[in-house]
Protein backbone atom coordinates (compact mmCIF):
# COMPACT_ATOMS: atom_id res chain seq x y z
CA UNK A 1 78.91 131.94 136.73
CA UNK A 2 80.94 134.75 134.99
CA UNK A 3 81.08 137.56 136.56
CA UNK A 4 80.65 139.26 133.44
CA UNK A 5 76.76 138.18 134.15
CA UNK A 6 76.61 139.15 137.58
CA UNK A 7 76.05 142.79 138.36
CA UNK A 8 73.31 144.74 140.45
CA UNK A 9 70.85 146.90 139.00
CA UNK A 10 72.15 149.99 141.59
CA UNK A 11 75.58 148.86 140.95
CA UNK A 12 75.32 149.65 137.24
CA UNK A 13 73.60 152.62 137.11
CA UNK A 14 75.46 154.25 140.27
CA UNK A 15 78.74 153.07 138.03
CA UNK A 16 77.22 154.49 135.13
CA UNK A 17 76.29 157.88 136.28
CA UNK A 18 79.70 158.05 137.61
CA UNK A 19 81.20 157.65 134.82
CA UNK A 20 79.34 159.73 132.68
CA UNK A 21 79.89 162.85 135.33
CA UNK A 22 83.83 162.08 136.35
CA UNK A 23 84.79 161.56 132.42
CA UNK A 24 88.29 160.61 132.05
CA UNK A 25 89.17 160.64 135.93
CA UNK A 26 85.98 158.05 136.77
CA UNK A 27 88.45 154.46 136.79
CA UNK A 28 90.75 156.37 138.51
CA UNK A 29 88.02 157.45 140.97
CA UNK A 30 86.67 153.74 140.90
CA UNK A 31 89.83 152.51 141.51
CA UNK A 32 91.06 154.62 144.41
CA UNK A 33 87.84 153.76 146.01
CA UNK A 34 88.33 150.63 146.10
CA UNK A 35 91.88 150.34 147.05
CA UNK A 36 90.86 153.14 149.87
CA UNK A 37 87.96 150.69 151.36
CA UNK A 38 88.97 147.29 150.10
CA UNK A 39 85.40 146.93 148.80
CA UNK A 40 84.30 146.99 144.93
CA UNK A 41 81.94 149.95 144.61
CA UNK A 42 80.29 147.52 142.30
CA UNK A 43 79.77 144.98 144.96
CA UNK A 44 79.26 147.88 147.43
CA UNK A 45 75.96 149.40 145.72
CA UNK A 46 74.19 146.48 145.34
CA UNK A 47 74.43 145.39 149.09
CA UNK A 48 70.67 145.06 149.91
CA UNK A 49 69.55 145.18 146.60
CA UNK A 50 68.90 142.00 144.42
CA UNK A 51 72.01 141.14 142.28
CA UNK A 52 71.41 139.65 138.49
CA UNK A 53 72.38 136.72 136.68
CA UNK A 54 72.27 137.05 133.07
CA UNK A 55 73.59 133.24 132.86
CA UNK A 56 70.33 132.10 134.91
CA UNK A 57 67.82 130.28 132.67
CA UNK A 58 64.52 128.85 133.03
CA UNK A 59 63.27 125.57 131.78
CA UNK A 60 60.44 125.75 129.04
CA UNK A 61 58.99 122.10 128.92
CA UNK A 62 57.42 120.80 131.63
CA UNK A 63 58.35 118.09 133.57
CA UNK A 64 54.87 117.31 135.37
CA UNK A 65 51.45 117.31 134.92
CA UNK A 66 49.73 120.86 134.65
CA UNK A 67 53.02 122.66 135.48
CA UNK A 68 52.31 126.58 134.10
CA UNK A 69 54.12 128.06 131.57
CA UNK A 70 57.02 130.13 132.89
CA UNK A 71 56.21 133.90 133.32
CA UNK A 72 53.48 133.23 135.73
CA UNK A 73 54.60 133.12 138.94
CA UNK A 74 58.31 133.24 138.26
CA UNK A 75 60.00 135.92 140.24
CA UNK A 76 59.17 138.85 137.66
CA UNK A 77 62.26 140.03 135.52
CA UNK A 78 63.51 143.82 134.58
CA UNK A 79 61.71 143.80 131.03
CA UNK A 80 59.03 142.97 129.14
CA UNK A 81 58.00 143.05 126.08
CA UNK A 82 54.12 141.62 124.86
CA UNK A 83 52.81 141.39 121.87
CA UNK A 84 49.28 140.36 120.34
CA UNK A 85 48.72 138.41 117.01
CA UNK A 86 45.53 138.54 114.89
CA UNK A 87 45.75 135.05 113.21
CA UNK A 88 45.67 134.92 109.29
CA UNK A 89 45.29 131.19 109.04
CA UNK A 90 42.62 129.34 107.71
CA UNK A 91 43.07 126.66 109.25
CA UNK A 92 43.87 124.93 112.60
CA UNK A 93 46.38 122.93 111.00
CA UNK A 94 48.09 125.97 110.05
CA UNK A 95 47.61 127.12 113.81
CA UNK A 96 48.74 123.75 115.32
CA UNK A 97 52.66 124.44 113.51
CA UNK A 98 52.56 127.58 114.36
CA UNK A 99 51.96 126.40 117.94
CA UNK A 100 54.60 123.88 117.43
CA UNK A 101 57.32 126.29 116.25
CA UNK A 102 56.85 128.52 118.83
CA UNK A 103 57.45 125.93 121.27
CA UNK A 104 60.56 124.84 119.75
CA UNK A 105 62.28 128.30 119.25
CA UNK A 106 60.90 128.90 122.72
CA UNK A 107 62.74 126.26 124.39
CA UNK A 108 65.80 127.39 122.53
CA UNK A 109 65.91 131.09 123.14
CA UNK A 110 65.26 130.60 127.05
CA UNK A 111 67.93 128.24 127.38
CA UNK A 112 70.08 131.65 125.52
CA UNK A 113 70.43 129.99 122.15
CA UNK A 114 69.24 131.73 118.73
CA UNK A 115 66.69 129.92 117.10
CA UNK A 116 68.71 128.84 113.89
CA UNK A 117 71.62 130.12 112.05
CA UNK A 118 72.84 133.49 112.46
CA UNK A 119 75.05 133.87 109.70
CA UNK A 120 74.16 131.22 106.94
CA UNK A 121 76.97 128.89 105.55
CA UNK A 122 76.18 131.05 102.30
CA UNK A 123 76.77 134.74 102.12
CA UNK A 124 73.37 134.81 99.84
CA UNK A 125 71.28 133.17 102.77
CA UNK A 126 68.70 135.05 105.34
CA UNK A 127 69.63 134.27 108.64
CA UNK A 128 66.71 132.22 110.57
CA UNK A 129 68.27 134.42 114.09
CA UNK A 130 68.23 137.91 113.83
CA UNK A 131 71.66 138.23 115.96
CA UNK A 132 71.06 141.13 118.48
CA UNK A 133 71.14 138.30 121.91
CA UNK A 134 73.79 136.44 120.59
CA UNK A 135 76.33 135.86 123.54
CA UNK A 136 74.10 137.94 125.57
CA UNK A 137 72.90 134.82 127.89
CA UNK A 138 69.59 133.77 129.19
CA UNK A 139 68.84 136.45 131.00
CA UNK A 140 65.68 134.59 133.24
CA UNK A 141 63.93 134.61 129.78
CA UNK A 142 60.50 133.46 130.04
CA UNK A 143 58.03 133.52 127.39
CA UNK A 144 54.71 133.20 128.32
CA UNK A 145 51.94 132.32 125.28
CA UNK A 146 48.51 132.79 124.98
CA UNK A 147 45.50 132.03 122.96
CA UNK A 148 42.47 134.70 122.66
CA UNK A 149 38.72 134.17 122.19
CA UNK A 150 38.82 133.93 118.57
CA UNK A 151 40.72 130.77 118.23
CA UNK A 152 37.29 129.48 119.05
CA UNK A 153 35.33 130.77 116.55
CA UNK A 154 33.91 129.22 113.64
CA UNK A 155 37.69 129.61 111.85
CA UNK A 156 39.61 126.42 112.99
CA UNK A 157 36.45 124.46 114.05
CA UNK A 158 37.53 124.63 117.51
CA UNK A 159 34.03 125.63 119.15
CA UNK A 160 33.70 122.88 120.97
CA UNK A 161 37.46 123.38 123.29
CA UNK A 162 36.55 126.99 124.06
CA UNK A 163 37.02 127.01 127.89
CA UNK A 164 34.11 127.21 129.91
CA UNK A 165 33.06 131.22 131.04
CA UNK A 166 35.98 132.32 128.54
CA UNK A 167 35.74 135.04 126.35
CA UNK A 168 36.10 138.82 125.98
CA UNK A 169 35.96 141.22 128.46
CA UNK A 170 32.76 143.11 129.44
CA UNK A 171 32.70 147.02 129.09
CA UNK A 172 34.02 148.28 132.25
CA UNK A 173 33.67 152.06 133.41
CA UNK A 174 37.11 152.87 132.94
CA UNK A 175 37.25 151.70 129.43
CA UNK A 176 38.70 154.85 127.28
CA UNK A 177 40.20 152.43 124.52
CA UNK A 178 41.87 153.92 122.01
CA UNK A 179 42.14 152.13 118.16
CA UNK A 180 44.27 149.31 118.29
CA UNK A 181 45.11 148.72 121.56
CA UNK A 182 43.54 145.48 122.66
CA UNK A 183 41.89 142.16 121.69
CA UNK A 184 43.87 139.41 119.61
CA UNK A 185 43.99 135.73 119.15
CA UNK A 186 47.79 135.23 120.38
CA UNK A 187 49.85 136.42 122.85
CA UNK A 188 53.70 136.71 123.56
CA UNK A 189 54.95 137.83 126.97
CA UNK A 190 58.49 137.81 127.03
CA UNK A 191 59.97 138.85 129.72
CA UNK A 192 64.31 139.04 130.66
CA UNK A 193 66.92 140.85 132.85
CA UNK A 194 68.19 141.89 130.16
CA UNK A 195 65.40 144.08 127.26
CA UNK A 196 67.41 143.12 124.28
CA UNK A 197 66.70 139.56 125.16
CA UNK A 198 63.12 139.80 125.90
CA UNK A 199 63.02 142.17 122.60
CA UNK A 200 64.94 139.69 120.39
CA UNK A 201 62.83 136.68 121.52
CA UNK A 202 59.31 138.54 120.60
CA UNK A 203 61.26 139.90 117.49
CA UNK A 204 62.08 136.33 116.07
CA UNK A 205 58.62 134.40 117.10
CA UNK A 206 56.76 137.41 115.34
CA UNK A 207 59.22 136.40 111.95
CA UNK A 208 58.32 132.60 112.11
CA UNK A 209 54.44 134.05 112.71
CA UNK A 210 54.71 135.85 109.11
CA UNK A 211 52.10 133.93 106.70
CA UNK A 212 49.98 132.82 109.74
CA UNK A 213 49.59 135.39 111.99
CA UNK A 214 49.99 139.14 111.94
CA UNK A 215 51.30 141.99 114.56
CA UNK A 216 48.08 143.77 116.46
CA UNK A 217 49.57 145.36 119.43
CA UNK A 218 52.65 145.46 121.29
CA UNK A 219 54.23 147.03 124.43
CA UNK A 220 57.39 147.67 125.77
CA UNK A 221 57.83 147.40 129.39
CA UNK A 222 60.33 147.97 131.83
CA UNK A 223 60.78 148.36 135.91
CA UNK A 224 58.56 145.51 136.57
CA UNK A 225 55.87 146.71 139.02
CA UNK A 226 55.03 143.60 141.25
CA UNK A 227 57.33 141.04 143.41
CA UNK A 228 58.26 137.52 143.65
CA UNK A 229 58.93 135.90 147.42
CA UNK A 230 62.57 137.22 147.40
CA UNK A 231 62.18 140.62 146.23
CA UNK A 232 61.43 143.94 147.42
CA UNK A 233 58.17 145.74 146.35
CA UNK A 234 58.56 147.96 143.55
CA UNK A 235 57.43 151.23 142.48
CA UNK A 236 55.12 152.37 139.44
CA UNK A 237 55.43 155.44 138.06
CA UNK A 238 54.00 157.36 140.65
CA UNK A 239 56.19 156.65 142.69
CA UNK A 240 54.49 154.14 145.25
CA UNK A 241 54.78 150.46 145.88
CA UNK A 242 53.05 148.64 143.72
CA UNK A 243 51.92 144.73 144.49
CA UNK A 244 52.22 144.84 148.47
CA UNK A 245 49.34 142.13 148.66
CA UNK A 246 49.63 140.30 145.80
CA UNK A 247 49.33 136.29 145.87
CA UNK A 248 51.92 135.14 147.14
CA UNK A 249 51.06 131.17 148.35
CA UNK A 250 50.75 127.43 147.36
CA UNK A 251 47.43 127.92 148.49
CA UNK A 252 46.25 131.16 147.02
CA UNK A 253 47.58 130.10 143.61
CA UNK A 254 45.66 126.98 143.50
CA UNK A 255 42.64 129.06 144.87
CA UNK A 256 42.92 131.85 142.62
CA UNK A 257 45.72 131.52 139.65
CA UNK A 258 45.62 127.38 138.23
CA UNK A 259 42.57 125.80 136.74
CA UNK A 260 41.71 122.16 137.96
CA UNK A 261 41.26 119.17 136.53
CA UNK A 262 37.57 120.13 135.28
CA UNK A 263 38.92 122.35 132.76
CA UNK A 264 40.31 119.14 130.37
CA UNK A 265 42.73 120.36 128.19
CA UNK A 266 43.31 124.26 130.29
CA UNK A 267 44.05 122.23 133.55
CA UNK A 268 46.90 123.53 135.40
CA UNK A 269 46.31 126.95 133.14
CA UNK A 270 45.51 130.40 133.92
CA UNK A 271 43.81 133.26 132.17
CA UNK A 272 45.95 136.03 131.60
CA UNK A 273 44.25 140.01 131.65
CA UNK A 274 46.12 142.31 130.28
CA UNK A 275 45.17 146.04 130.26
CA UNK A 276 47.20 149.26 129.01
CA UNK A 277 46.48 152.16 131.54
CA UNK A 278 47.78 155.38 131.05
CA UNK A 279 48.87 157.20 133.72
CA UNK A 280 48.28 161.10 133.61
CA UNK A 281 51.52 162.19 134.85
CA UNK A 282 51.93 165.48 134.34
CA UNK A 283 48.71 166.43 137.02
CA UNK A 284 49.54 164.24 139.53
CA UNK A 285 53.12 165.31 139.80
CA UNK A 286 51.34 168.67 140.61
CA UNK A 287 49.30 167.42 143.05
CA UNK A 288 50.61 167.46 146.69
CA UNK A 289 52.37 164.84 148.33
CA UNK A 290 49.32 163.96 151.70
CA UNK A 291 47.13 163.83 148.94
CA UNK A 292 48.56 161.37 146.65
CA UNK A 293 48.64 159.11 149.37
CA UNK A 294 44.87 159.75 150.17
CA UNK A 295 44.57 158.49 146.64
CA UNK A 296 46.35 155.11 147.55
CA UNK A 297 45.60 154.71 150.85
CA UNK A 298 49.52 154.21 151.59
CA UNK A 299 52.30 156.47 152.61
CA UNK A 300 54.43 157.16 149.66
CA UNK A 301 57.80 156.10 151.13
CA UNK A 302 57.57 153.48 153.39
CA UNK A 303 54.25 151.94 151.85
CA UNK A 304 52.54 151.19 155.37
CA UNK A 305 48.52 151.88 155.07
CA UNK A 306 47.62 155.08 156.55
CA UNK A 307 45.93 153.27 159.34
CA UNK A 308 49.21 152.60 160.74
CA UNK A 309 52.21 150.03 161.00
CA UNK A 310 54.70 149.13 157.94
CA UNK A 311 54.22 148.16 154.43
CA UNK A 312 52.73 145.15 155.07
CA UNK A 313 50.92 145.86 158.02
CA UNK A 314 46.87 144.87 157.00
CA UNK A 315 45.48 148.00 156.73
CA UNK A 316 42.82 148.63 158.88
CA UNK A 317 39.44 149.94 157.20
CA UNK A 318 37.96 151.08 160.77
CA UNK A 319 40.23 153.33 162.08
CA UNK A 320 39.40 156.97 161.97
CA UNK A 321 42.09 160.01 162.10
CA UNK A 322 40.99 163.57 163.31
CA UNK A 323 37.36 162.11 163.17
CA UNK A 324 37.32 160.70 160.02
CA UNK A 325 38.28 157.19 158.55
CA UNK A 326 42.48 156.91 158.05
CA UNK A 327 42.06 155.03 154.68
CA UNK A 328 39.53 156.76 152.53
CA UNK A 329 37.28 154.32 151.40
CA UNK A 330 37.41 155.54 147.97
CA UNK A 331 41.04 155.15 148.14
CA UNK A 332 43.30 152.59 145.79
CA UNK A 333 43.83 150.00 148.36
CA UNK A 334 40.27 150.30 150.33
CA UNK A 335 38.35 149.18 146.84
CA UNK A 336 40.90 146.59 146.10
CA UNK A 337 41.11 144.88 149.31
CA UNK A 338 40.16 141.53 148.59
CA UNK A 339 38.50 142.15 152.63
CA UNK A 340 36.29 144.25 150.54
CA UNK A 341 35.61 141.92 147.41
CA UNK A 342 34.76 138.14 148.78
CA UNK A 343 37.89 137.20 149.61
CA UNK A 344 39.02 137.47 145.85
CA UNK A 345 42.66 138.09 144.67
CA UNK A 346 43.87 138.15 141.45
CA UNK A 347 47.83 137.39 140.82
CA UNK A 348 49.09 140.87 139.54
CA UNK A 349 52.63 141.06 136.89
CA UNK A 350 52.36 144.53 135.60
CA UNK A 351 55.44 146.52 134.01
CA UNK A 352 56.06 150.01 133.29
CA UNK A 353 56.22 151.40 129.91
CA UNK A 354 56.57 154.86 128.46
CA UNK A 355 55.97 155.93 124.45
CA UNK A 356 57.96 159.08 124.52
CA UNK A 357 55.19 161.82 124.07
CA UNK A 358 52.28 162.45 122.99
CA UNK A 359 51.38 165.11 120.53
CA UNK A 360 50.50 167.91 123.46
CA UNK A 361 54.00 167.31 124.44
CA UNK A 362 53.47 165.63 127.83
CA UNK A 363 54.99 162.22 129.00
CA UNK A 364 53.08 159.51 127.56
CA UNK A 365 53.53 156.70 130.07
CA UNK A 366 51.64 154.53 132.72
CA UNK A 367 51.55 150.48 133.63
CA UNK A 368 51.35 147.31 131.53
CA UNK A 369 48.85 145.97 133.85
CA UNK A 370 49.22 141.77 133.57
CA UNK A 371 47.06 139.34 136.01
CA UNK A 372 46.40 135.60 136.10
CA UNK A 373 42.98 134.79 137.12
CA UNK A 374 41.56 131.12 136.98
CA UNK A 375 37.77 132.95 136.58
CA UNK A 376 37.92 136.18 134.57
CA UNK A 377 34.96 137.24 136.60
CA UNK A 378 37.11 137.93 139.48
CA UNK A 379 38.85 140.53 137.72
CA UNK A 380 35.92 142.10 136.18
CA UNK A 381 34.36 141.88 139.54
CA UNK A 382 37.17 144.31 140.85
CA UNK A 383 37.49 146.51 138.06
CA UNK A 384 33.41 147.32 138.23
CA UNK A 385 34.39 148.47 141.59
CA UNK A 386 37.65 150.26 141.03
CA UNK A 387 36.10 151.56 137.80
CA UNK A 388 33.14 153.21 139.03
CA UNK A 389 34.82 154.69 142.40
CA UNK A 390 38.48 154.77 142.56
CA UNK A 391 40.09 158.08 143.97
CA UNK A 392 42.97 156.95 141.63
CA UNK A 393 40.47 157.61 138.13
CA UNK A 394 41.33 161.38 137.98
CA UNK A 395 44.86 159.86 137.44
CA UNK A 396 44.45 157.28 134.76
CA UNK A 397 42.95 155.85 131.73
CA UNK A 398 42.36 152.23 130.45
CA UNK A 399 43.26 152.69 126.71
CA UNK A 400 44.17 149.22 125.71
CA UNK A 401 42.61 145.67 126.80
CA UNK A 402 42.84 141.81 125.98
CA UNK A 403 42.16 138.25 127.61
CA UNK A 404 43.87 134.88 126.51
CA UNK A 405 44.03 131.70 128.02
CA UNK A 406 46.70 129.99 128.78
CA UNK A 407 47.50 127.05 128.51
CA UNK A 408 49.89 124.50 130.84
CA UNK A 409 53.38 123.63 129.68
CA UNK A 410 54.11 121.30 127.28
CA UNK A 411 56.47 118.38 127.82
CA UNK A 412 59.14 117.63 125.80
CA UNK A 413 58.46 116.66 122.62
CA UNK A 414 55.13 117.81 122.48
CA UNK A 415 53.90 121.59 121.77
CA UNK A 416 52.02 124.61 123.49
CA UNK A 417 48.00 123.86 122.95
CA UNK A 418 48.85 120.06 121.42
CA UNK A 419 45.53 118.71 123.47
CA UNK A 420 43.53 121.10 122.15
CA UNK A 421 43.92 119.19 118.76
CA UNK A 422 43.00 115.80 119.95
């Protein structure tokens, strides 16, 4: 491993800022430092912190039965960018290539090579890679594909595969979509450590898509807001931990994430959710700090539930604080508590994203919410809740929404879907 491809996120940016403040004098500064400690400043800031390797790839074809498509429960990257497809074809044949490309291209660009020729052997020719990752590595690339509702509709004659219980989402009470922003018959979820290589990979799959399928929706997300095993819980936009009790186990994925063997051609699937929430920034940066974290039932810094203990303390719903419970039970984490809900738990991969802002001049921001769910009932089930009652509402707004199922890796020399066909 280079160390070219081997930095840490604080490392960077602490580097960076430097830099940018100390002008002309910021090696020298770098370079005293180090001499003066005998430790690279580089190697200094990201002590604690989870170092990257842009020279790290993930396999795409599977080498088992039902093994999931990567993105899933790989340890979440830096970026993301997803996209949704409306599907032009006419036919499933036309769908079924499509499928097949993908896969191929797919396999390429994770393993950090472009998907064809960057600069054709004649000056006249269009390059089948668009360039921009070239020598950038793998950068964890994963990209995770998906196939909507509408696949199985009277279109490709593929009725009869639609998964059993699968299909759009019901109205939920904190619908407030906004044109454009949901639904789809494909997906793309790229996500990398690096945004230009998540970016290029979308970029180049949406080319080979032109003539069967066309752009619907797309969002670009960054600061991923939910862990893997190894990695520390991060923050969403408003500042608190975000994923503390998310599924984490053997066990709770096979409970909750994969499909079994009854689903035929979906075994060792998931469904994926995806929801655009806005987040209203602007108030709740006014609002004061005790009662944010009434809102989420946590303590903004540390993350511990306000019954007591650390972040991953279980938060106790029955203790009481100056006479009154400690965790409001409207709060974030007292309506999502899968204590509260059955026992269900849905396997949350959200990012953050921002659009700039809007046309009142305010940030326009929030989360990329992403789950996998092997019933999308149990989803639904929690949103009802959170939808109807959440402290957090005053704060947010669901303004874009989707479903697709996805389906297990393919092996090598076979495609995304190819049972679906048979």
């Amino acid at each position: 491993m280079s160390e070219q491809h081997r930095f840490s996120r604080r490392g960077l940016l602490g580097a960076g800022l430097a830099t940018a403040g100390a002008g002309v004098g910021a090696a020298a500064g770098i370079a005293g430092s180090t001499a003066a400690s005998g430790v690279d400043p580089f190697t200094a800031a990201g002590n604690g912190d989870e170092s990257l390797d842009l020279s790290r790839s993930h396999p795409f074809y599977a080498t088992a039965a039902r093994q999931p498509q990567g993105g899933i429960r790989t340890e979440p990257q830096r970026h993301c960018v997803f996209m949704a497809f409306d599907l032009t074809a006419g036919t499933a044949t036309e769908l079924q290539v499509l499928l097949a490309r993908w896969s191929a291209a797919i396999a390429q660009l994770q393993a950090g090579q472009p998907v064809g020729s960057v600069e054709p052997a004649h000056g006249g020719g269009v390059a089948a890679d668009t360039g921009e990752a070239l020598d950038l590595g793998p950068a964890s690339l994963t990209v995770t594909v998906g196939l909507g509702p509408g696949v199985f509709d009277e279109r490709f004659g593929l009725a009869s595969k639609r998964p059993a219980d699968f299909g759009p989402l019901p109205a939920l009470p904190s619908d407030r979509f906004e044109d454009g922003l949901g639904g789809g018959d494909l997906s793309l979820q790229a996500c990398a450590d690096d945004p230009q290589v998540a970016y290029h990979a979308v970029r180049d799959l949406a080319r080979m898509a032109r003539g069967t399928a066309t752009v619907r929706w797309t969002v670009l997300g960054f600061g991923r807001a939910s862990a893997g095993p190894s990695q520390a819980t991060p923050r969403n936009l408003m500042g608190f931990k975000d994923g503390t009790r998310n599924i984490t186990t053997d066990a709770e994925h096979d409970r909750f994430v994969w499909l079994g063997d009854d689903a035929g051609w979906m075994a060792g699937g998931t469904y994926q959710v995806v929801r655009k929430i806005r987040m209203n920034l602007e108030i709740w940066d006014a609002d004061v700090v005790s009662d944010q974290q009434r809102v989420f039932g946590r303590t903004k810094v540390s993350g511990a539930p306000l019954s007591g203990g650390e972040e991953h303390t279980t938060p106790d719903f029955t203790a009481e604080a100056h006479g009154a419970p400690a965790i409001d039970p409207r709060s974030h984490v007292a309506l999502a508590a899968h204590e509260a809900n059955g026992g269900v738990k849905i396997l949350r991969r959200p990012y953050n994203y921002t659009d700039g802002l809007n046309q009142y001049g305010q940030l326009d921001a929030g989360l990329l919410f992403v789950a996998y769910v092997n019933d999308t009932d149990h989803f639904t089930r929690l949103q009802r809740k959170l939808g109807a009652s959440d402290r957090l509402n005053e704060y947010i707004a669901h303004i874009g929404s989707a479903v697709f199922a996805v389906p297990p890796a393919p092996r090598k020399g076979s495609y995304i879907a190819e049972q679906l066909f048979r």
